[in-house]
PDB file of N, CA and C in Angstrom:
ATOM      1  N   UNK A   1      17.927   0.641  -9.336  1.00  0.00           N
ATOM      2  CA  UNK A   1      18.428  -0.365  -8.438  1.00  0.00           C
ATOM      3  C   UNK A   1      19.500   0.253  -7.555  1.00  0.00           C
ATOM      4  N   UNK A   2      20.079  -0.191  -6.244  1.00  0.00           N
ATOM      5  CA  UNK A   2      20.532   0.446  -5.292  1.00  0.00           C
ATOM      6  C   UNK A   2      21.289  -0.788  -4.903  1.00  0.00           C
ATOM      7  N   UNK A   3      22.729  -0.488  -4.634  1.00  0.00           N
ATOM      8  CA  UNK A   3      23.502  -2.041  -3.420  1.00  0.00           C
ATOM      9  C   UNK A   3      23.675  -1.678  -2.626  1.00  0.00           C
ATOM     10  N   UNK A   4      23.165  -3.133  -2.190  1.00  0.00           N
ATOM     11  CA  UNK A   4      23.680  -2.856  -0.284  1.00  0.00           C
ATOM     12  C   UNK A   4      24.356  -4.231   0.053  1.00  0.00           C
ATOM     13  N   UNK A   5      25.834  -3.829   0.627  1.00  0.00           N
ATOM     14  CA  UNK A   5      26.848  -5.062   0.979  1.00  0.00           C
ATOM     15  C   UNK A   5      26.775  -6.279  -0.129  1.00  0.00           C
ATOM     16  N   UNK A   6      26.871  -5.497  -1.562  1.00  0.00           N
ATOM     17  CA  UNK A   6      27.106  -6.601  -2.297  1.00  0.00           C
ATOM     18  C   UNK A   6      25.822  -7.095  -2.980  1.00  0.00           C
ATOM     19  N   UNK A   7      24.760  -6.855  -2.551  1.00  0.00           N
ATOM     20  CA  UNK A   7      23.825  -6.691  -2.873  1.00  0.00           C
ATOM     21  C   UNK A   7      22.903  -6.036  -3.815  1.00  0.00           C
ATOM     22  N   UNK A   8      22.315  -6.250  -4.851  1.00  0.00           N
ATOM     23  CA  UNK A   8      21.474  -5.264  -5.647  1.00  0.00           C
ATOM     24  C   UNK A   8      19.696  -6.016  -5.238  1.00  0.00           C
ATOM     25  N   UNK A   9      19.692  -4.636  -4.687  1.00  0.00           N
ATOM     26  CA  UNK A   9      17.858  -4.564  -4.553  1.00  0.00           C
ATOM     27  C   UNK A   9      17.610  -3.384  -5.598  1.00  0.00           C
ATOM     28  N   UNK A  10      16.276  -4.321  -6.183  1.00  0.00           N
ATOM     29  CA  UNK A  10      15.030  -2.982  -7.079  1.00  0.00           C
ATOM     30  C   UNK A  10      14.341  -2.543  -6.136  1.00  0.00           C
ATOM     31  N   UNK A  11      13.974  -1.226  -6.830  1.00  0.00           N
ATOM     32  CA  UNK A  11      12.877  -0.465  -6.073  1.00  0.00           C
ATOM     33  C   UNK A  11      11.384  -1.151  -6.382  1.00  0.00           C
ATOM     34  N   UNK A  12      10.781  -0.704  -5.748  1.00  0.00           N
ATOM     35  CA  UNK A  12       9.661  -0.949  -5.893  1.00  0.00           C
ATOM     36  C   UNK A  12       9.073  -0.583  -7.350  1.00  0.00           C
ATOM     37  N   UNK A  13       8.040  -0.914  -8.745  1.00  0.00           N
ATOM     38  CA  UNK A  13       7.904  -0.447  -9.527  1.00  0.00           C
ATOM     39  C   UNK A  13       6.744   0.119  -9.322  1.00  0.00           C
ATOM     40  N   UNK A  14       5.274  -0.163  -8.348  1.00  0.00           N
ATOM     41  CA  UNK A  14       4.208   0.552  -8.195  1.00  0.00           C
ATOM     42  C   UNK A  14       4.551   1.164  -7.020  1.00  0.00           C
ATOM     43  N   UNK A  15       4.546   2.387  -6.048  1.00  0.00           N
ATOM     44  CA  UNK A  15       4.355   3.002  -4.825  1.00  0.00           C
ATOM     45  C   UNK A  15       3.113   2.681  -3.899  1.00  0.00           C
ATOM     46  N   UNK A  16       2.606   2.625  -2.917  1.00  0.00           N
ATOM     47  CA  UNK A  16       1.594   2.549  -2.106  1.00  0.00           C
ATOM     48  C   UNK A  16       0.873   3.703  -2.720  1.00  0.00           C
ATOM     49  N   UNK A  17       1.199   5.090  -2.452  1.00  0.00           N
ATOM     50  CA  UNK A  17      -0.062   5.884  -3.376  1.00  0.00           C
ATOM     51  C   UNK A  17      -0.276   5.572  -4.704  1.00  0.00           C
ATOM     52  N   UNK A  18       0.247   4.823  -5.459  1.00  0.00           N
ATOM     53  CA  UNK A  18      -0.567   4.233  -6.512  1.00  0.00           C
ATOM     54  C   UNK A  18      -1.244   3.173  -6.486  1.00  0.00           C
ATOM     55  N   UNK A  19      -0.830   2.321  -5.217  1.00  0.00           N
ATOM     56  CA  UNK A  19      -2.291   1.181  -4.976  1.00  0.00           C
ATOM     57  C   UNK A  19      -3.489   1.705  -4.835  1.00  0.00           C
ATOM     58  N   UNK A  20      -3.088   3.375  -4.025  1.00  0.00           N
ATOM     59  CA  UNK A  20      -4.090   3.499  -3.502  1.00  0.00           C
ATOM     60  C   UNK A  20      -5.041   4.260  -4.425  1.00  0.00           C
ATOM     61  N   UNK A  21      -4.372   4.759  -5.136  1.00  0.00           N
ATOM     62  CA  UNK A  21      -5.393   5.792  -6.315  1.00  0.00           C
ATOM     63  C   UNK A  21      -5.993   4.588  -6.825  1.00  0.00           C
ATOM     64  N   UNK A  22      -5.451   3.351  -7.493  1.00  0.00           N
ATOM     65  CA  UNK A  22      -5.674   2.355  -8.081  1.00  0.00           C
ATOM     66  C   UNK A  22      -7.475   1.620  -7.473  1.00  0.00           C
ATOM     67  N   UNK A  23      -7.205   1.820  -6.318  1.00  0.00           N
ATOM     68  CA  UNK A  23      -8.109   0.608  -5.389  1.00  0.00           C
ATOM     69  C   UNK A  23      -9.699   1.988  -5.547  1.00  0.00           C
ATOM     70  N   UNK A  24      -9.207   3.646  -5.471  1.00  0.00           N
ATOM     71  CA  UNK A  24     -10.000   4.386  -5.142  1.00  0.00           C
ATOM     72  C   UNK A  24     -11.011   4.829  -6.613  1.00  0.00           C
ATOM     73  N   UNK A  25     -10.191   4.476  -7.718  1.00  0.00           N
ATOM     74  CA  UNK A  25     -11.192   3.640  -8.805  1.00  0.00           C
ATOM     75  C   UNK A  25     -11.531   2.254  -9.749  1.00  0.00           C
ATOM     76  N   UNK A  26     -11.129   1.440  -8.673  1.00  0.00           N
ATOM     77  CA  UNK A  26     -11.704   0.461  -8.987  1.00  0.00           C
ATOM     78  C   UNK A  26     -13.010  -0.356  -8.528  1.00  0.00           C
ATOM     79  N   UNK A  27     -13.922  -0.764  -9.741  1.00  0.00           N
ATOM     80  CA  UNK A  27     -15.191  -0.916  -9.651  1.00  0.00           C
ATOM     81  C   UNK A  27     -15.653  -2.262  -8.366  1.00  0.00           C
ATOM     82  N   UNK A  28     -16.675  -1.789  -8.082  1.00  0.00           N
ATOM     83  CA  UNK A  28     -17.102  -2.638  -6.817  1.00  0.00           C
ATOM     84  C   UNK A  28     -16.898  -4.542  -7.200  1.00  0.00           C
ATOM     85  N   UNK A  29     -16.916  -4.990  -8.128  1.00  0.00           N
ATOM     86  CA  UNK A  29     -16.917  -6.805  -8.716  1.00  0.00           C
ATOM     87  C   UNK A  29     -15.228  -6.642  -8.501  1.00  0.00           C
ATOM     88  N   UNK A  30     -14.592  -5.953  -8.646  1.00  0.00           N
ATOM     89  CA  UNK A  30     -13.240  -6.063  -8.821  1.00  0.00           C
ATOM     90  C   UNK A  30     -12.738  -6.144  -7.713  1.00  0.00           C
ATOM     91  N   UNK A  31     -12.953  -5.282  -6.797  1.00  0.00           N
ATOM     92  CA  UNK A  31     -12.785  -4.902  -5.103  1.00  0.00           C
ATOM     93  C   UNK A  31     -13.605  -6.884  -4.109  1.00  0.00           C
ATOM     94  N   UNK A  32     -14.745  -6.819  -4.924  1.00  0.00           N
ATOM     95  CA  UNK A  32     -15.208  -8.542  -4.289  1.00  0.00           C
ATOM     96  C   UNK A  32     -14.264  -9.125  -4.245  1.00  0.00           C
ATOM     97  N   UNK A  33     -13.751  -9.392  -5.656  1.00  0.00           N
ATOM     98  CA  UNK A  33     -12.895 -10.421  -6.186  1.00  0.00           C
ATOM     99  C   UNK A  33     -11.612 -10.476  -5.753  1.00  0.00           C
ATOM    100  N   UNK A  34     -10.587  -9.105  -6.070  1.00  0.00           N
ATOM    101  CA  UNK A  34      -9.845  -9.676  -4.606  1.00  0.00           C
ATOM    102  C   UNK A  34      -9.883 -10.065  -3.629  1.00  0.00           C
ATOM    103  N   UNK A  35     -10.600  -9.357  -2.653  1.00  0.00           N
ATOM    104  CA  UNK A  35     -11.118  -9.736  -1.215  1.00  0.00           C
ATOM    105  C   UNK A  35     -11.170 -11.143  -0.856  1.00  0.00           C
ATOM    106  N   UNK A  36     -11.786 -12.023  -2.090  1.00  0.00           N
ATOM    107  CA  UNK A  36     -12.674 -13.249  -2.458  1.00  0.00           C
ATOM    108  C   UNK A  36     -10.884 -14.154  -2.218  1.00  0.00           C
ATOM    109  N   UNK A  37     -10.174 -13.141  -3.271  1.00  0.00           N
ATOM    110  CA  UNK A  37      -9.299 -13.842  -3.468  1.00  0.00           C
ATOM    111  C   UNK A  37      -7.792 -14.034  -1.814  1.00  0.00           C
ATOM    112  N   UNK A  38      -7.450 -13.394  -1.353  1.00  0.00           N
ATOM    113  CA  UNK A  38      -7.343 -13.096  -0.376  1.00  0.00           C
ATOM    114  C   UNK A  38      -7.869 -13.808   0.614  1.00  0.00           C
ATOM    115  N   UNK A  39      -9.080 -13.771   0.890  1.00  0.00           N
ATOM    116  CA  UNK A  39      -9.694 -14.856   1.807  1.00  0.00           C
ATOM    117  C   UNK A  39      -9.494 -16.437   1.811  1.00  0.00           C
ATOM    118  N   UNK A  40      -8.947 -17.094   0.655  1.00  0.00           N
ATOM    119  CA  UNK A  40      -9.639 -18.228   0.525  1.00  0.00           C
ATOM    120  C   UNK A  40      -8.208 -18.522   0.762  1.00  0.00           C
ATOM    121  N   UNK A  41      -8.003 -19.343   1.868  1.00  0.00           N
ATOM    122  CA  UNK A  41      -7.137 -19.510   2.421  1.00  0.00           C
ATOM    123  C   UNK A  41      -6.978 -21.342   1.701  1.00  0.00           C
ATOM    124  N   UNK A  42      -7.535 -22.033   1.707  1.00  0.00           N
ATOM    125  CA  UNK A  42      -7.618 -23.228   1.074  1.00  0.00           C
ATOM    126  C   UNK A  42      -6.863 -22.855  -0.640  1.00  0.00           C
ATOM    127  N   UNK A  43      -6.919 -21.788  -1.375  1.00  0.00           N
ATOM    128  CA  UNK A  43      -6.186 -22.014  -2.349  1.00  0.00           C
ATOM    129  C   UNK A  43      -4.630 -22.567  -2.558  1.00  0.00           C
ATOM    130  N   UNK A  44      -4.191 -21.403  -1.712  1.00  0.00           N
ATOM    131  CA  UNK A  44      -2.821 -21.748  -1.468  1.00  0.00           C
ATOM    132  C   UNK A  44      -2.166 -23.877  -1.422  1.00  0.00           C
ATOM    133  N   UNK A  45      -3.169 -24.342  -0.530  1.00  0.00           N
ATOM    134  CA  UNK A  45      -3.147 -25.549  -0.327  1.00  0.00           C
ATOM    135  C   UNK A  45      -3.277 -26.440  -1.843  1.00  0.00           C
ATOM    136  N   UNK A  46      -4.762 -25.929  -2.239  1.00  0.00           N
ATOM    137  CA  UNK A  46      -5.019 -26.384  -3.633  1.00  0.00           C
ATOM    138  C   UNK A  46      -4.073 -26.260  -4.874  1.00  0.00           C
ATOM    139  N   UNK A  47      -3.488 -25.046  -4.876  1.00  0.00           N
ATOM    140  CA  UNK A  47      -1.979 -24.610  -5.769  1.00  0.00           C
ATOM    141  C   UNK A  47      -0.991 -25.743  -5.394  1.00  0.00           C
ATOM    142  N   UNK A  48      -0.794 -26.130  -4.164  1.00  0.00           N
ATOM    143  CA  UNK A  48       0.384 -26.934  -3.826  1.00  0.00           C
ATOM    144  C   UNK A  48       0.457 -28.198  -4.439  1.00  0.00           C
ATOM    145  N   UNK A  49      -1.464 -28.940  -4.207  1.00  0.00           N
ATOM    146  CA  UNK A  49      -1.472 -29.804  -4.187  1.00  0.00           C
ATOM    147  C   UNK A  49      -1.713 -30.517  -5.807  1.00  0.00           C
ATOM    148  N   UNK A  50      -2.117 -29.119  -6.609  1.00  0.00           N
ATOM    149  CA  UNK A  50      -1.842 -29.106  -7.752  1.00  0.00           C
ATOM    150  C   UNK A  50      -0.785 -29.305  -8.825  1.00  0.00           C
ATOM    151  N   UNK A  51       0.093 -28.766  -8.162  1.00  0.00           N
ATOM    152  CA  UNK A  51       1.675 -28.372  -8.608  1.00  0.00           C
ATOM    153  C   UNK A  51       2.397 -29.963  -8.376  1.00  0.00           C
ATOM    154  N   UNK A  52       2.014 -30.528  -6.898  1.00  0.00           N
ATOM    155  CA  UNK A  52       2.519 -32.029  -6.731  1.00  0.00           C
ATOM    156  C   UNK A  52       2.323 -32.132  -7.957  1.00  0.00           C
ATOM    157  N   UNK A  53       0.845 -33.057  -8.391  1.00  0.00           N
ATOM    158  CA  UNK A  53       0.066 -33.927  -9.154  1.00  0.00           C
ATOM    159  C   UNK A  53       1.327 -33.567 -10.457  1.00  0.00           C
ATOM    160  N   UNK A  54       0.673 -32.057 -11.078  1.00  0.00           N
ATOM    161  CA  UNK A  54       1.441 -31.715 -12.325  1.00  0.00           C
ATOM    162  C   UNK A  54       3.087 -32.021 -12.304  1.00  0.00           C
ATOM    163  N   UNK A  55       4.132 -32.165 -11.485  1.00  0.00           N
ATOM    164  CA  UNK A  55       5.367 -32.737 -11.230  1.00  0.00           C
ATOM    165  C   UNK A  55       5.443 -33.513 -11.054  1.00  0.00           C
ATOM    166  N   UNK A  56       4.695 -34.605 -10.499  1.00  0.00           N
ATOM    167  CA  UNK A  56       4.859 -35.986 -10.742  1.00  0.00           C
ATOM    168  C   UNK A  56       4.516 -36.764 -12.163  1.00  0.00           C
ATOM    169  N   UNK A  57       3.757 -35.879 -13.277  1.00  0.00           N
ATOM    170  CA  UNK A  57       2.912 -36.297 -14.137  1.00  0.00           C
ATOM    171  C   UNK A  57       2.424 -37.258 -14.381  1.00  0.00           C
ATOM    172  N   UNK A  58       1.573 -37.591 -13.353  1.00  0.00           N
ATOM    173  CA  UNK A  58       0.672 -38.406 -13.176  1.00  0.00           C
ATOM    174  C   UNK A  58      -0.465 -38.319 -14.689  1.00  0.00           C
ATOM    175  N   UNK A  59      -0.440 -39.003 -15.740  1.00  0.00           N
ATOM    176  CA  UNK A  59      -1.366 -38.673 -16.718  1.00  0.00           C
ATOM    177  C   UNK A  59      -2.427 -39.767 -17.204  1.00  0.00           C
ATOM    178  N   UNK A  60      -2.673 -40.341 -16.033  1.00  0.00           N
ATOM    179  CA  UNK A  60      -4.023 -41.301 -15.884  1.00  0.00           C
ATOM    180  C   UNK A  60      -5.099 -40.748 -15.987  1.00  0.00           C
ATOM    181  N   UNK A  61      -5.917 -40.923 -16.504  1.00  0.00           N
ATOM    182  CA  UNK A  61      -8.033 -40.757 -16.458  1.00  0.00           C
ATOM    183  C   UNK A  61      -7.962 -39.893 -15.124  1.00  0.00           C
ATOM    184  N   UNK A  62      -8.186 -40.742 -13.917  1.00  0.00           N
ATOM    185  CA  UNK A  62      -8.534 -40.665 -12.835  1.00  0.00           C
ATOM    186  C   UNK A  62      -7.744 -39.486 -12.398  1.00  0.00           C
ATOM    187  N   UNK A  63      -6.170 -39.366 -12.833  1.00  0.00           N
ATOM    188  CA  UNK A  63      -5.872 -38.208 -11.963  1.00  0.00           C
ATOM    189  C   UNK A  63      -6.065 -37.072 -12.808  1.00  0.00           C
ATOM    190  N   UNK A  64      -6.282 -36.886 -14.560  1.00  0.00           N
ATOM    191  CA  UNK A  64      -7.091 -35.863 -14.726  1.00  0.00           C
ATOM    192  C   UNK A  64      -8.410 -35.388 -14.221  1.00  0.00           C
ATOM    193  N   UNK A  65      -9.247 -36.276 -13.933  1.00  0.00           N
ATOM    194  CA  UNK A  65      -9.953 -35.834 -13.458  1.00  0.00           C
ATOM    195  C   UNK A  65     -10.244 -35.257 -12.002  1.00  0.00           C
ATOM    196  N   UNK A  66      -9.464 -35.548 -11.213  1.00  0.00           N
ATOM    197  CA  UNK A  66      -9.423 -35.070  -9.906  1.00  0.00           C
ATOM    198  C   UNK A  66      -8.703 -33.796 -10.007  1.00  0.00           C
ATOM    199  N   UNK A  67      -7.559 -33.356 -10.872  1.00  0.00           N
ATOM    200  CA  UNK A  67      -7.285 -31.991 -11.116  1.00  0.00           C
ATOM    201  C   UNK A  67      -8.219 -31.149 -11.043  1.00  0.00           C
ATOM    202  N   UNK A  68      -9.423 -31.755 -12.364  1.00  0.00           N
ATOM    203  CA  UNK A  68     -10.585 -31.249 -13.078  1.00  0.00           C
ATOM    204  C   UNK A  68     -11.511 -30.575 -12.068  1.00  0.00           C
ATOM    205  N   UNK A  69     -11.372 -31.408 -10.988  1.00  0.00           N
ATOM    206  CA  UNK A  69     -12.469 -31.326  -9.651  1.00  0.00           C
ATOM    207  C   UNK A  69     -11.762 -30.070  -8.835  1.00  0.00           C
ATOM    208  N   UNK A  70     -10.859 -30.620  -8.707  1.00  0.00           N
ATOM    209  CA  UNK A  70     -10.489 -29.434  -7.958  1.00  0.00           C
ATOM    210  C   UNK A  70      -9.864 -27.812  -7.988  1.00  0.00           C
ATOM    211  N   UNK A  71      -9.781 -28.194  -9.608  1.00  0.00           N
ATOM    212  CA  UNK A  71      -9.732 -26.687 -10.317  1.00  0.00           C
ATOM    213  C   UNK A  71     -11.211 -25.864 -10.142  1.00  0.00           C
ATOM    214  N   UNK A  72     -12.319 -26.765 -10.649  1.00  0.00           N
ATOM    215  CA  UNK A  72     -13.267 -26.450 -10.164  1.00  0.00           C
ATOM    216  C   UNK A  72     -13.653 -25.973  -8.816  1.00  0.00           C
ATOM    217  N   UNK A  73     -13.043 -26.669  -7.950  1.00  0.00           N
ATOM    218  CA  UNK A  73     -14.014 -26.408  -6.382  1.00  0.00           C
ATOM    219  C   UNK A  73     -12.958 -25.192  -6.182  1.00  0.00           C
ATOM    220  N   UNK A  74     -12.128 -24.810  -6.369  1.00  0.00           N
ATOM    221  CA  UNK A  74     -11.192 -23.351  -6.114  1.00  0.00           C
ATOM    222  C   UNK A  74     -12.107 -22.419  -6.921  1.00  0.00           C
ATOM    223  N   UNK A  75     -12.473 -22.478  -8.064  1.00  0.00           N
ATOM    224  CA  UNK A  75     -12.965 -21.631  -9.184  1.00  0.00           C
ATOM    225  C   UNK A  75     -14.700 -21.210  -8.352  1.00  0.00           C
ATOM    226  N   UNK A  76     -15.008 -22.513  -7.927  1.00  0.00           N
ATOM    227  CA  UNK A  76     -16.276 -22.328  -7.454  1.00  0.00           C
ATOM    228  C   UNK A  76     -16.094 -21.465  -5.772  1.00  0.00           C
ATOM    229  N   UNK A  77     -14.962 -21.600  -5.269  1.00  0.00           N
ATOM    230  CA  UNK A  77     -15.173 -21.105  -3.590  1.00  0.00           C
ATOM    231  C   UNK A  77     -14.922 -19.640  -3.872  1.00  0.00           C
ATOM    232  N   UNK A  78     -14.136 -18.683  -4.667  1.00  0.00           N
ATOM    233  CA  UNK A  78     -13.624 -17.905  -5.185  1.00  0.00           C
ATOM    234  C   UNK A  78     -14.518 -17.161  -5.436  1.00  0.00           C
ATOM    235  N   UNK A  79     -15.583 -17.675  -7.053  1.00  0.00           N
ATOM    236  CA  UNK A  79     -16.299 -17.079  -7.035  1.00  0.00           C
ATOM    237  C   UNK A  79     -17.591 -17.008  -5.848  1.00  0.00           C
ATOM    238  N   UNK A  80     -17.790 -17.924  -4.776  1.00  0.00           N
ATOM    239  CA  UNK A  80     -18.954 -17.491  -3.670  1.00  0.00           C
ATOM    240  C   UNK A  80     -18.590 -16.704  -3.319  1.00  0.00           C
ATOM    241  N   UNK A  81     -17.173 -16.345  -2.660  1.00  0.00           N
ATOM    242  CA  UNK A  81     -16.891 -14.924  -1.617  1.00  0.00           C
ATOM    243  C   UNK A  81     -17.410 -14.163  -2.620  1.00  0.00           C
ATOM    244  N   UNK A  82     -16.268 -13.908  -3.572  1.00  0.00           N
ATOM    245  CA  UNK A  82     -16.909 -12.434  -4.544  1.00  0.00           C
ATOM    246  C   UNK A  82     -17.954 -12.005  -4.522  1.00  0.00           C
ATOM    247  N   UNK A  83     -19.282 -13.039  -5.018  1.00  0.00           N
ATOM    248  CA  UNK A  83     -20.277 -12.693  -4.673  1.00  0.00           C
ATOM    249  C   UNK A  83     -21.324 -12.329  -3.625  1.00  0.00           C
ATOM    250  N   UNK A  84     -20.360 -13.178  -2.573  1.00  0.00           N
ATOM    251  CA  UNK A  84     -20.828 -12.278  -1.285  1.00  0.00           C
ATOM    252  C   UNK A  84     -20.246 -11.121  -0.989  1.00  0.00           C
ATOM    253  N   UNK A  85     -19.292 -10.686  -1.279  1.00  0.00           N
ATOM    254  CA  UNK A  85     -18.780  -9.373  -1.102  1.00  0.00           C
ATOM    255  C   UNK A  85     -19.150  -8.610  -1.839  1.00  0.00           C
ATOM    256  N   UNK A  86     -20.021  -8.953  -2.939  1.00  0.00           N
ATOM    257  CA  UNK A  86     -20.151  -7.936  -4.006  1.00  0.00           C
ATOM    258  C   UNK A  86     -21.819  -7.378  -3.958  1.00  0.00           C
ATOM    259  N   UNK A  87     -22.301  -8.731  -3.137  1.00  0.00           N
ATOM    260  CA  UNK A  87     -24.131  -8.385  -2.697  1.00  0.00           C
ATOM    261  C   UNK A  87     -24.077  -7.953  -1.054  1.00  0.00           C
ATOM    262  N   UNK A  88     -23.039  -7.905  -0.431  1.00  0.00           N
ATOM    263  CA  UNK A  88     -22.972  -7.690   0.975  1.00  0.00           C
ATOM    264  C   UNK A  88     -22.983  -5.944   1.155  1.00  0.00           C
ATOM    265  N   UNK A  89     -23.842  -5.268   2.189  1.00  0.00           N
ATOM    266  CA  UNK A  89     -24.543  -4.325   2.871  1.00  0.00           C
ATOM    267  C   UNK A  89     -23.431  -2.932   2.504  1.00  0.00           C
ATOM    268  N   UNK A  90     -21.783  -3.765   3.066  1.00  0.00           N
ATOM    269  CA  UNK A  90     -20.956  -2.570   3.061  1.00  0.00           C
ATOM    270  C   UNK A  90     -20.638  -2.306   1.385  1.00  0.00           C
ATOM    271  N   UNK A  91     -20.844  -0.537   1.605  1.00  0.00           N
ATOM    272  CA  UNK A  91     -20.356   0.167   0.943  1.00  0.00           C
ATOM    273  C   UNK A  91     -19.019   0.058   0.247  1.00  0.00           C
ATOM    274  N   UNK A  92     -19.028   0.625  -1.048  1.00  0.00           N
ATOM    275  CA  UNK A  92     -17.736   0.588  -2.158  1.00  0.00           C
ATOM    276  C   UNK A  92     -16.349   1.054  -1.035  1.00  0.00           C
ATOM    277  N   UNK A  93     -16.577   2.169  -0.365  1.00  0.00           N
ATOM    278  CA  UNK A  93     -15.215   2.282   0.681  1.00  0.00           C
ATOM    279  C   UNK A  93     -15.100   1.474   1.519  1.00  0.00           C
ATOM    280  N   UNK A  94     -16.227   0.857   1.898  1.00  0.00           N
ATOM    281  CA  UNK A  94     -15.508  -0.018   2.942  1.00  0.00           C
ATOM    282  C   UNK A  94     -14.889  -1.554   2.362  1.00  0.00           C
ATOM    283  N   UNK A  95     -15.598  -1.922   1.332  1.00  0.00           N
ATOM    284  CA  UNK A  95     -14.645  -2.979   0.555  1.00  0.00           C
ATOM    285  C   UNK A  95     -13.387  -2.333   0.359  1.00  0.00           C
ATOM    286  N   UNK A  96     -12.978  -1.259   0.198  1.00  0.00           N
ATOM    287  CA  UNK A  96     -11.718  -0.974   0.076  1.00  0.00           C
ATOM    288  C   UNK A  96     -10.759  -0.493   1.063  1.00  0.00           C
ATOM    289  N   UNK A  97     -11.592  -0.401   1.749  1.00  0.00           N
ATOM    290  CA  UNK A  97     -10.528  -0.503   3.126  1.00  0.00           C
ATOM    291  C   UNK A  97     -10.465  -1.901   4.012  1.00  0.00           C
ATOM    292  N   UNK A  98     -11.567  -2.704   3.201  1.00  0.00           N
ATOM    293  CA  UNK A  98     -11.332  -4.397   3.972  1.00  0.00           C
ATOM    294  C   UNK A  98      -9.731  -4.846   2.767  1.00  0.00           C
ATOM    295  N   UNK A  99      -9.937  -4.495   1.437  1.00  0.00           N
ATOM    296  CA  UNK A  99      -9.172  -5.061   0.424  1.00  0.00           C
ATOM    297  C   UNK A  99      -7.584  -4.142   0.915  1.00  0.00           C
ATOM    298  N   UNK A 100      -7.464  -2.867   1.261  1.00  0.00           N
ATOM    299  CA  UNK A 100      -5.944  -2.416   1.773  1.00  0.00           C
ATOM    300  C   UNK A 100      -5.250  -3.114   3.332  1.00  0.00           C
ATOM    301  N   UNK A 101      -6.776  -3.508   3.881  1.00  0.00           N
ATOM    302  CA  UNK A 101      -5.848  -3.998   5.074  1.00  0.00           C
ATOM    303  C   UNK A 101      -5.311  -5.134   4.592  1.00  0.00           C
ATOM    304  N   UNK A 102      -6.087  -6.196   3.506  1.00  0.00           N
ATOM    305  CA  UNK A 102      -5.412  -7.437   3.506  1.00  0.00           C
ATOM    306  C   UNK A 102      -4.006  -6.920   2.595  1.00  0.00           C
ATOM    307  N   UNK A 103      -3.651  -6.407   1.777  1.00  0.00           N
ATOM    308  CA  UNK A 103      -2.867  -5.800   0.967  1.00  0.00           C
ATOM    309  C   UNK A 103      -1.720  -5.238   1.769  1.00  0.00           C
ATOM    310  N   UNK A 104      -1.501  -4.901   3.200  1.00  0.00           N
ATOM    311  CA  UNK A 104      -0.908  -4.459   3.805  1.00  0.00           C
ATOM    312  C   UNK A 104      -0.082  -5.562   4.526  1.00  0.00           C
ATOM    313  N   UNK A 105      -1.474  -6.147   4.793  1.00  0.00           N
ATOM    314  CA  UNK A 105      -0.920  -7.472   5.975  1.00  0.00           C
ATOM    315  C   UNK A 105       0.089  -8.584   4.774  1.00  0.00           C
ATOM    316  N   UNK A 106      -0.264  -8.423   3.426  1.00  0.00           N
ATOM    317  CA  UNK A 106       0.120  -9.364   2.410  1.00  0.00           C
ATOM    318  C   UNK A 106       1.521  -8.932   2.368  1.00  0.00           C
TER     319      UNK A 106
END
């Protein structure tokens, strides 16, 4: 750890060349699945709207089950990308250079 003006920042504990060795063997379902994960821009929303429900504790029938639903429809959109990324044309490097740009931009 290092201060600055009073401040204590950590270092980083992984480096970028260890994402990158990391990403350069990791298996092609794994490389989908981030990607998958990354993409699905609706999760973020679904987490939120999740997190409401669970803080209000709402513990009626009806609003378990709409959790239920929509744990599902995240679980289900998640896994489609993956699997399109994982049956899609491009090559193991190029999933991994689609998965570092989002990793960069993240």
């Amino acid at each position: 750890m290092t201060e600055s003006q009073g401040l204590t920042v950590s270092q980083p504990v992984i480096a970028p060349p260890e994402i990158v060795a990391g990403l350069g063997n990791a298996p092609r379902d794994l490389l989908a699945t981030c990607i998958a994960l990354f993409e699905d821009t609706k999760l973020v929303r679904r987490v939120g709207v999740l997190y409401e429900r669970l803080k209000e504790k709402v513990s009626n029938a009806t609003s378990d089950s709409a959790r239920r639903e929509a744990e599902t429809e995240t679980v289900a959109s998640v896994q489609t990308r993956a699997s399109m990324w994982n049956t899609s044309k491009l090559n193991d490097d190029h999933l991994r250079l689609v998965l570092w740009i989002y990793l960069r931009n993240a």
